[in-house]
C-alpha atoms as a PDB file:
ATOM      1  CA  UNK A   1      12.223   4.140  29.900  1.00  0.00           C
ATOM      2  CA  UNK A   2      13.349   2.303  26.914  1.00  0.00           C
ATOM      3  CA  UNK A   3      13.091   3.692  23.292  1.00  0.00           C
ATOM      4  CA  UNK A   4      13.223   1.423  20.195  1.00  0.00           C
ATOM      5  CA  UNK A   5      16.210   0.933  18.565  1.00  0.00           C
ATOM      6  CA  UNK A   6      16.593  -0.175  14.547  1.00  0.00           C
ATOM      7  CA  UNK A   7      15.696  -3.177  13.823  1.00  0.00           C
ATOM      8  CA  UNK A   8      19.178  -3.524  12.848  1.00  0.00           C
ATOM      9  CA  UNK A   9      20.719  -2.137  16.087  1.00  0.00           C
ATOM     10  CA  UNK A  10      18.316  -4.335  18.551  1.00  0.00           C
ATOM     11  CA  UNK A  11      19.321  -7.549  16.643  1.00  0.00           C
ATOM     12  CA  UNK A  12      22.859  -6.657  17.076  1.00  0.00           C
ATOM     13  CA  UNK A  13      22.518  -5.937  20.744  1.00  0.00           C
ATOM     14  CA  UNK A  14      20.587  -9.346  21.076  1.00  0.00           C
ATOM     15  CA  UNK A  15      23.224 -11.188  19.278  1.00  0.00           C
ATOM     16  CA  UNK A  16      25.968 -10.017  21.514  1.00  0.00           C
ATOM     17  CA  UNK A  17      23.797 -11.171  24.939  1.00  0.00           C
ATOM     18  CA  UNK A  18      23.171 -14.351  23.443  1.00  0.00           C
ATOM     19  CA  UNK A  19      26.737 -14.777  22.479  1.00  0.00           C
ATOM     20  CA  UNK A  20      27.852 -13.940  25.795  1.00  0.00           C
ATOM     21  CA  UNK A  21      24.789 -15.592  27.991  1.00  0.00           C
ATOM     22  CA  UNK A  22      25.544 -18.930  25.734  1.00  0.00           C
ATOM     23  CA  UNK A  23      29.117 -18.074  26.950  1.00  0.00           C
ATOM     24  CA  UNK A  24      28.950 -17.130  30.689  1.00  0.00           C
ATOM     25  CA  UNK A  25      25.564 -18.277  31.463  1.00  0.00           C
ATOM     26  CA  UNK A  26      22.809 -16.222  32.572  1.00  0.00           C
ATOM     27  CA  UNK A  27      23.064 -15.566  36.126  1.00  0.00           C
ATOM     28  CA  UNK A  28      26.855 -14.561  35.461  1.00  0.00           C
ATOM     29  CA  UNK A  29      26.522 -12.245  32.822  1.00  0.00           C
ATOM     30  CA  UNK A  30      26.528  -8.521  33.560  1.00  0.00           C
ATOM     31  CA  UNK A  31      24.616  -6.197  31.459  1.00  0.00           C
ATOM     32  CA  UNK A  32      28.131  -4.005  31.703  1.00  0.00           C
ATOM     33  CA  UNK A  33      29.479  -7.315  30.078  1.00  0.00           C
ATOM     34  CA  UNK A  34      26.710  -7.290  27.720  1.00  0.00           C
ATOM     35  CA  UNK A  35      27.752  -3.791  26.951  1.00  0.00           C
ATOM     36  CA  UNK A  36      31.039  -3.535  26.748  1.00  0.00           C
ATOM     37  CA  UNK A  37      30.871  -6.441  24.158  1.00  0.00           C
ATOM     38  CA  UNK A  38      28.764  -4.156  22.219  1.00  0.00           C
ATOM     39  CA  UNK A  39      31.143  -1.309  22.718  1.00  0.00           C
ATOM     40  CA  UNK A  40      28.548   0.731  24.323  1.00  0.00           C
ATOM     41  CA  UNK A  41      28.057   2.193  28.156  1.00  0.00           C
ATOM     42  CA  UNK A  42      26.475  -0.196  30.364  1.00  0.00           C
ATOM     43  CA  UNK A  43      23.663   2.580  30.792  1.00  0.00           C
ATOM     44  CA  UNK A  44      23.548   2.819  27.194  1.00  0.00           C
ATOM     45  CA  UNK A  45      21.872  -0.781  27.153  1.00  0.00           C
ATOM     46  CA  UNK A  46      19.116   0.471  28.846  1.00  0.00           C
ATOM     47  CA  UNK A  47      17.934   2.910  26.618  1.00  0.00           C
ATOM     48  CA  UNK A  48      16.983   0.111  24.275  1.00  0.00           C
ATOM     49  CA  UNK A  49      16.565  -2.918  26.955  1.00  0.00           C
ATOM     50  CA  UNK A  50      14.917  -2.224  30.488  1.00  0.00           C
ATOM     51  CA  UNK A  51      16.509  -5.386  31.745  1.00  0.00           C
ATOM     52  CA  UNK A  52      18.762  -8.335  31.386  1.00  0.00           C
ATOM     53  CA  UNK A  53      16.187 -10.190  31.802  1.00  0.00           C
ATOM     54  CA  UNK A  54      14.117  -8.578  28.651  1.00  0.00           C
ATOM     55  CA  UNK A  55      16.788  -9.337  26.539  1.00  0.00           C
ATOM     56  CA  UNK A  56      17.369 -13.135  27.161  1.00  0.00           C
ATOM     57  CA  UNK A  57      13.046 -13.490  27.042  1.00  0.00           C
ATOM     58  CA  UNK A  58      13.737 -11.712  23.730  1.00  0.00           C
ATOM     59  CA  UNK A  59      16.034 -14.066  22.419  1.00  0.00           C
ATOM     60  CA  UNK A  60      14.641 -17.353  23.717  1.00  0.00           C
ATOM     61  CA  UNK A  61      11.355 -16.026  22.100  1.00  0.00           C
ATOM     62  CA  UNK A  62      12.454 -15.676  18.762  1.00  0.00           C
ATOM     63  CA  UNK A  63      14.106 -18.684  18.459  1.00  0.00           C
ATOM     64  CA  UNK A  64      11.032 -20.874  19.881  1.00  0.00           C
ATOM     65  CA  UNK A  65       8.928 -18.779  17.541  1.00  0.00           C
ATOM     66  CA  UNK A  66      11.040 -19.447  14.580  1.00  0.00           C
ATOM     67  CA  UNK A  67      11.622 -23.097  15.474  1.00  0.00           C
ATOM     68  CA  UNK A  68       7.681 -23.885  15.795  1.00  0.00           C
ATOM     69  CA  UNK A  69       7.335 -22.222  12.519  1.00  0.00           C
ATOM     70  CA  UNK A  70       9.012 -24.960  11.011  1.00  0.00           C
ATOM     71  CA  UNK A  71       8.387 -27.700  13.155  1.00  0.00           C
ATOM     72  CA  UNK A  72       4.315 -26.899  12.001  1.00  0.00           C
ATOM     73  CA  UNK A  73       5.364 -26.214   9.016  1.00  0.00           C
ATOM     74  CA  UNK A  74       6.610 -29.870   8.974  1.00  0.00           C
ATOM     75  CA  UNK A  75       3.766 -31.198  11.060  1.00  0.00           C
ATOM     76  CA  UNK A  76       1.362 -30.070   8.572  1.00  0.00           C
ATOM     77  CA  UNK A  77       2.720 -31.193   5.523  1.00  0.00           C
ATOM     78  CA  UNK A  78       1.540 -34.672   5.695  1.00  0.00           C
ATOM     79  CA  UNK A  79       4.704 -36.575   5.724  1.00  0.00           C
ATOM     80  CA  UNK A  80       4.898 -40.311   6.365  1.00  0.00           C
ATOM     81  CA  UNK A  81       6.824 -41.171   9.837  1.00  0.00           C
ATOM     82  CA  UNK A  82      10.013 -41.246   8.304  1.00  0.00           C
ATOM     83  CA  UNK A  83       9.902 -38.231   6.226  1.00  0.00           C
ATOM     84  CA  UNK A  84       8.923 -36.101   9.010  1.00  0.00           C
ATOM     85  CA  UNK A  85      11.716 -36.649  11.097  1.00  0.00           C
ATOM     86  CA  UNK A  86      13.918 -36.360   8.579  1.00  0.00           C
ATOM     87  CA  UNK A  87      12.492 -32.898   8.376  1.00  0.00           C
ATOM     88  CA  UNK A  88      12.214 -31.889  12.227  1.00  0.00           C
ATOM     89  CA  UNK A  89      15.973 -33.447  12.329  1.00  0.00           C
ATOM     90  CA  UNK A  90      16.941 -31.018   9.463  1.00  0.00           C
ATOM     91  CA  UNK A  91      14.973 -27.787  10.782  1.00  0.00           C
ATOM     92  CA  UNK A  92      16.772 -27.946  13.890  1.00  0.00           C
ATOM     93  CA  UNK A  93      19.903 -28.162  12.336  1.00  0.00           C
ATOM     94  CA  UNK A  94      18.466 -25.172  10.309  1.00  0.00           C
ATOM     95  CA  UNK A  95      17.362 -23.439  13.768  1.00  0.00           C
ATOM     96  CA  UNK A  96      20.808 -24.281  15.307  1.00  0.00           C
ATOM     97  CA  UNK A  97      22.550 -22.451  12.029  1.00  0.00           C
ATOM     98  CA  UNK A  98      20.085 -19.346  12.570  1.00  0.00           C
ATOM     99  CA  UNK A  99      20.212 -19.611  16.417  1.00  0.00           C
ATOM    100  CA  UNK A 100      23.183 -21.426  18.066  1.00  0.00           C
ATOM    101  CA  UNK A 101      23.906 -19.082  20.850  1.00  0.00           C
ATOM    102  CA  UNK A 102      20.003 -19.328  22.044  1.00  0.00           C
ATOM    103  CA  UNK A 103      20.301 -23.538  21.645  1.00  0.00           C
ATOM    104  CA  UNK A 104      23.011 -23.176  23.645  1.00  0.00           C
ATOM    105  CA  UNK A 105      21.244 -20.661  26.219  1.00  0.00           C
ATOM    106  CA  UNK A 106      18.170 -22.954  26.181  1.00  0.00           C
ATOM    107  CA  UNK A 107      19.806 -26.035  26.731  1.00  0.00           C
ATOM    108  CA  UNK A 108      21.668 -24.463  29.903  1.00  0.00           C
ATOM    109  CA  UNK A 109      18.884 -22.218  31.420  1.00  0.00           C
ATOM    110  CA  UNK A 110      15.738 -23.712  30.643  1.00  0.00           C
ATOM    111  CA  UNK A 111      14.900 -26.006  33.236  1.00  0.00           C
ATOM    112  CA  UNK A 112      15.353 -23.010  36.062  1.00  0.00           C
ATOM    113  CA  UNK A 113      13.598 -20.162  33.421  1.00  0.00           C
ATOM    114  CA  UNK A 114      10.645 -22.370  33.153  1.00  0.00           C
ATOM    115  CA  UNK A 115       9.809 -21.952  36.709  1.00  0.00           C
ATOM    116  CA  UNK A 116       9.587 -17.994  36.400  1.00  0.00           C
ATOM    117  CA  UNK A 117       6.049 -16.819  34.990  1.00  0.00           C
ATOM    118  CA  UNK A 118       7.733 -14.840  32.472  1.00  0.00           C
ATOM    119  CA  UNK A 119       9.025 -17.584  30.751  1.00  0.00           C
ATOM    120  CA  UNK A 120       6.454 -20.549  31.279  1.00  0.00           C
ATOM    121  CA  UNK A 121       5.909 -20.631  27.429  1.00  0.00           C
ATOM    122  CA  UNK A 122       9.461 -22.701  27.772  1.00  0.00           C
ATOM    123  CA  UNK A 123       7.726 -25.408  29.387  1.00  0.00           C
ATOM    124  CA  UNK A 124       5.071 -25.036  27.408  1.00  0.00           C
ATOM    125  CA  UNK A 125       6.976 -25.644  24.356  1.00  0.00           C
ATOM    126  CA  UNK A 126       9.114 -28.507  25.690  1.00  0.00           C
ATOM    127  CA  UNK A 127       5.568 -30.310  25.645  1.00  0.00           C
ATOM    128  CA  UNK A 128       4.847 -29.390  22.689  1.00  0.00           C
ATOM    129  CA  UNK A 129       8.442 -30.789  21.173  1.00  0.00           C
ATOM    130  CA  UNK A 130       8.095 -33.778  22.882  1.00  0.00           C
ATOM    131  CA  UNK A 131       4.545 -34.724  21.640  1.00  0.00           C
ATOM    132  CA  UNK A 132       5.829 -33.878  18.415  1.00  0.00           C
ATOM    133  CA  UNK A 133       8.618 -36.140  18.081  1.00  0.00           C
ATOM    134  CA  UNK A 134       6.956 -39.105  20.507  1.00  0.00           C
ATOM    135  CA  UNK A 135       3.952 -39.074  18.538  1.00  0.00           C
ATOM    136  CA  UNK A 136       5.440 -39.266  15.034  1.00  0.00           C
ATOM    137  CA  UNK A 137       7.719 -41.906  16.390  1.00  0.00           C
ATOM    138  CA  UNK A 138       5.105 -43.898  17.820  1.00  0.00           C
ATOM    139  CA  UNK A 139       3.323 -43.455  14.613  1.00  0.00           C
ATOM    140  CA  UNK A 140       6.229 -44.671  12.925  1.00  0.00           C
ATOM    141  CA  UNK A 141       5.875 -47.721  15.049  1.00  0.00           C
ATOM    142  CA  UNK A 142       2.401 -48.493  14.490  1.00  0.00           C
ATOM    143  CA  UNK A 143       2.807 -48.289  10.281  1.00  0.00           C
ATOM    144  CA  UNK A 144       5.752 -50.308  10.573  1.00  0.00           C
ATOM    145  CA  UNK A 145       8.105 -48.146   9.441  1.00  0.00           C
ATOM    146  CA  UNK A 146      10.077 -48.679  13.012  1.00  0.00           C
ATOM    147  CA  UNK A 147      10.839 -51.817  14.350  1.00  0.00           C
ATOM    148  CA  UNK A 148       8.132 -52.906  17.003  1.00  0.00           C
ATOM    149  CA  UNK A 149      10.301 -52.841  19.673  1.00  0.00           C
ATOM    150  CA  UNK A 150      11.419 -49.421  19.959  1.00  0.00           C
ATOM    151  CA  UNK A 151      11.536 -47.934  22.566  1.00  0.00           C
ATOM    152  CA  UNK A 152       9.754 -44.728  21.519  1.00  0.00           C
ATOM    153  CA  UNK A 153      10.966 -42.273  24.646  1.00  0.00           C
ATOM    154  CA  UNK A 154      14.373 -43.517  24.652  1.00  0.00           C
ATOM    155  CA  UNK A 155      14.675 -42.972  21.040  1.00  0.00           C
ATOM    156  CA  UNK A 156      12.835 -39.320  21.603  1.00  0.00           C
ATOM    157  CA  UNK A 157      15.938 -38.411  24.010  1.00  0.00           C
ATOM    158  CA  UNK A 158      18.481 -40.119  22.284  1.00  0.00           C
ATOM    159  CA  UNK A 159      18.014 -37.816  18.757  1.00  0.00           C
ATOM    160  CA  UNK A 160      16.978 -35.060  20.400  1.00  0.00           C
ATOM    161  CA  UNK A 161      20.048 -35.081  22.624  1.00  0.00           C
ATOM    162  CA  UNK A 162      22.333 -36.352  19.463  1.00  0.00           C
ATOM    163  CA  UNK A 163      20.636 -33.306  17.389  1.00  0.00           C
ATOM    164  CA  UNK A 164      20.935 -30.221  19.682  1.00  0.00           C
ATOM    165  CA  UNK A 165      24.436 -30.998  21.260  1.00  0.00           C
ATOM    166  CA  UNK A 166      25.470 -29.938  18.240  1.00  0.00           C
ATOM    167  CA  UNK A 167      25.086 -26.431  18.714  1.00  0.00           C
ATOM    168  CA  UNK A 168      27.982 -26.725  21.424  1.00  0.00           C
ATOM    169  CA  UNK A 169      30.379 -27.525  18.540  1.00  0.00           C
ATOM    170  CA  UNK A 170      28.800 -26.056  15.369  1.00  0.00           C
ATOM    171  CA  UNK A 171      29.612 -23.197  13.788  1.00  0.00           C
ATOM    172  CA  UNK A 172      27.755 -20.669  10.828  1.00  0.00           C
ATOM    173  CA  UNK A 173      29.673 -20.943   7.730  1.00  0.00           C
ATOM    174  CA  UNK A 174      31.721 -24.184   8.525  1.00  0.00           C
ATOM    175  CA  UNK A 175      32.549 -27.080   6.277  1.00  0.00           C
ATOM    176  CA  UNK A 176      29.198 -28.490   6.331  1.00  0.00           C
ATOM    177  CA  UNK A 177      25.818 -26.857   5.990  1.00  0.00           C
ATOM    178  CA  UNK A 178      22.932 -27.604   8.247  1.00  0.00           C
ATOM    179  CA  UNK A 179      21.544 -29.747   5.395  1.00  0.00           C
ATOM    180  CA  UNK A 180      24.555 -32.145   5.373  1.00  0.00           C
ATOM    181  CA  UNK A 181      24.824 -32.474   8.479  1.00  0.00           C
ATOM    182  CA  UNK A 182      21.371 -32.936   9.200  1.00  0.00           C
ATOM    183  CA  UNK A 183      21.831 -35.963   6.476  1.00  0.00           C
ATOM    184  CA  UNK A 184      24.785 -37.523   7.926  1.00  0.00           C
ATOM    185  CA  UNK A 185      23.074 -37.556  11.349  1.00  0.00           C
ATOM    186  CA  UNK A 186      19.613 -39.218   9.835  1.00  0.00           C
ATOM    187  CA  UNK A 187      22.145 -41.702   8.000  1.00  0.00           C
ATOM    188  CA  UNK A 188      23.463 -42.889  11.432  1.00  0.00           C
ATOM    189  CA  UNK A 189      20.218 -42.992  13.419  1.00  0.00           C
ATOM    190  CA  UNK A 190      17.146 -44.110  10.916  1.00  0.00           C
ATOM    191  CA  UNK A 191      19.527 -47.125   9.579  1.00  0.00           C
ATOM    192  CA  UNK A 192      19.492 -48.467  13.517  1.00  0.00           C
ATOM    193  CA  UNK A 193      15.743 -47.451  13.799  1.00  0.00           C
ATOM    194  CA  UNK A 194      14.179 -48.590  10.372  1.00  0.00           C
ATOM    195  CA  UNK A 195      12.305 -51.687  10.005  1.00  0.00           C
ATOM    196  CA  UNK A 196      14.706 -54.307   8.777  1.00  0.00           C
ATOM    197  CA  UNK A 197      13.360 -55.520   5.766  1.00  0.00           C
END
């Protein structure tokens, strides 16, 4: 039986499983590695976590959540083409700042979660990203705003690839915010995707 912990205490506990899940991977993490990170018993974990498992839907959850909350929040705001991937491109790099240990997670344990019924809602989502990005780039496209001959999909995987490797080498609090780095990336890609004019 699990009991809730503060709100402060349960976000600690989930940042040291994500750290060590983005670290280890899933399937070789302990929760007595979990705990001993935190500096607790590995019974102790339970009282606030039934399983492994909960904590790493937990975490995966939150991040999705908090990641679709932007991405709609950028979907809605009537953006041309252009401006709204500049915007998904910087509220990942946003996401990544807030989340990098459950990028990193999600990237590496996604494809074999999806298949579990607990976590279908990553599969789910991945649709949901990819409509997001192929439709605005195909709308890009059609306005003219990308050169005709894009290829829509294999620009779709080439920035999102470009974009979320990042979390593999970024780091919270580095020389660059997310901002800067989300321009410096949109510098490099929308020059070689922009209609020439």
């Amino acid at each position: 039986m699990t009991a809730p912990a503060s709100p402060e205490r349960r976000r600690e506990l989930l940042n040291t499983a994500a750290e060590v899940f983005a670290a280890q991977g899933y399937n070789a993490t302990t929760v007595r590695r979990i705990a001993d990170e935190a500096g607790m018993l590995a019974g102790s974990l339970y009282y606030h976590f039934d399983s492994k498992e909960s904590m790493l839907d937990e975490i995966l959850s939150t991040f999705l959540t908090e990641l679709w909350d932007g991405y709609d929040a950028v979907l809605a705001a009537g953006l041309g083409p252009r401006g709204t991937i500049e915007a998904l491109v910087t509220e990942s790099f946003r996401e990544i700042d807030r989340h990098r240990a459950a990028v990193a997670i999600y990237q590496k344990e996604a494809r074999h979660l999806a298949d579990q019924p607990r976590f279908g809602y990553l599969a789910d989502s991945q649709q949901k990203f990819e409509k997001a990005w192929l439709g605005t780039l195909e709308r890009g496209v059609a306005d003219g705003v990308f050169r005709a001959d894009l290829d829509v999909r294999l620009t779709y995987r080439f920035v999102r690839d470009t974009v979320w490797v990042a979390a593999s080498w970024y780091r919270p609090g580095g020389l660059h915010s997310p901002e800067e780095i989300a321009g410096q990336y949109l510098s490099m890609v929308l020059d070689g995707i922009a209609e020439r004019g």
